[in-house]
Each structure stands twice: as C-alpha cells, then as structure tokens.
Protein backbone atom coordinates (compact mmCIF):
# COMPACT_ATOMS: atom_id res chain seq x y z
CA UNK A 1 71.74 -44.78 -96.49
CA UNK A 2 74.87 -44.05 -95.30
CA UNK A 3 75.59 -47.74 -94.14
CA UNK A 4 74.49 -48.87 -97.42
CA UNK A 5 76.82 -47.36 -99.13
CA UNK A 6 79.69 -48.42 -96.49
CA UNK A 7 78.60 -51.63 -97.33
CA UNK A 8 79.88 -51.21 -101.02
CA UNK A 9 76.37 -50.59 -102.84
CA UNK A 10 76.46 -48.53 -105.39
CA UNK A 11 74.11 -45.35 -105.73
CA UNK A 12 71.83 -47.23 -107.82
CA UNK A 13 71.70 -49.96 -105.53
CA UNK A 14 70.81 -48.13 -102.73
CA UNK A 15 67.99 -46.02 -104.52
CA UNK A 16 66.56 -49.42 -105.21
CA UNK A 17 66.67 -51.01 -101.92
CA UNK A 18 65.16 -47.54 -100.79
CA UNK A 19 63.23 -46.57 -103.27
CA UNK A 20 64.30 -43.26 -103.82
CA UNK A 21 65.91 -41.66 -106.64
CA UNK A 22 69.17 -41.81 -107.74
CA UNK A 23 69.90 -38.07 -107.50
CA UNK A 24 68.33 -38.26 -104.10
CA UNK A 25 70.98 -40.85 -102.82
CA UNK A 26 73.79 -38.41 -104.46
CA UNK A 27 72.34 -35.45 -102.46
CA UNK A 28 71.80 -37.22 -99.26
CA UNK A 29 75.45 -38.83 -99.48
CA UNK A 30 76.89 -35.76 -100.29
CA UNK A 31 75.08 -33.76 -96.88
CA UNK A 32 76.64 -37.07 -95.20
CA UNK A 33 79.89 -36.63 -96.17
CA UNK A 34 79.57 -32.69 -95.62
CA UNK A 35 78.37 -33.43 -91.95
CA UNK A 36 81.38 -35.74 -91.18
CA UNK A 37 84.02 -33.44 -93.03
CA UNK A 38 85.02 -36.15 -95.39
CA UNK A 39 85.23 -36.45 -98.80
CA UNK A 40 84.65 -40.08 -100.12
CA UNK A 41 83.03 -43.50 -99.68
CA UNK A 42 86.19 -45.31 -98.10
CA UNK A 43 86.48 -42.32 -95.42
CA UNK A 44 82.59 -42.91 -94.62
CA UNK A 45 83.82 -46.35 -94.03
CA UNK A 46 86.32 -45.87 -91.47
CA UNK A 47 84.28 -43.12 -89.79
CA UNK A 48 81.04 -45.15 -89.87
CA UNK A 49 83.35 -48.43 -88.48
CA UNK A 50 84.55 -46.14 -85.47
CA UNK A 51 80.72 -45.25 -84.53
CA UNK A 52 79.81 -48.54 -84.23
C-alpha cells in the first residue's frame, strides 16, 4: 500500500487496485506514516526510496 501511494496513486486508486475501502487505505496510510514518524506522502517517498 505504502508503495502505491509512493508511486503517486491516489487513495482511491489504491483501494481499487486492492480492493479495499477507501477509509481503509486512509487508516492504513496513516499507521504507515505513524510507524516511520513522518507526516506526508512526499516524506513516505524519500523514506520508502532509502529502503530500497
């Protein structure tokens, strides 16, 4: 999910692609974000670029 959305899809996008809900995606990102202390999409870039 997470490299979806690094990828530039859009919530809605990725609850297609993964069938999930919408609100699902939100709450997932959002435990994402909490578990690499940052705060938005472009940071989940860069920290998901450095993993790789």
């Amino acid at each position: 999910m997470a490299r979806l959305a690094s990828r530039g899809l859009t919530n809605r996008q990725i609850a297609r692609e993964l069938v999930l809900s919408v609100k699902t995606i939100e709450y997932r990102l959002g435990n994402a974000y909490s578990k690499f202390g940052i705060g938005s999409r472009t940071e989940l870039v860069s920290r998901l670029a450095l993993s790789s």
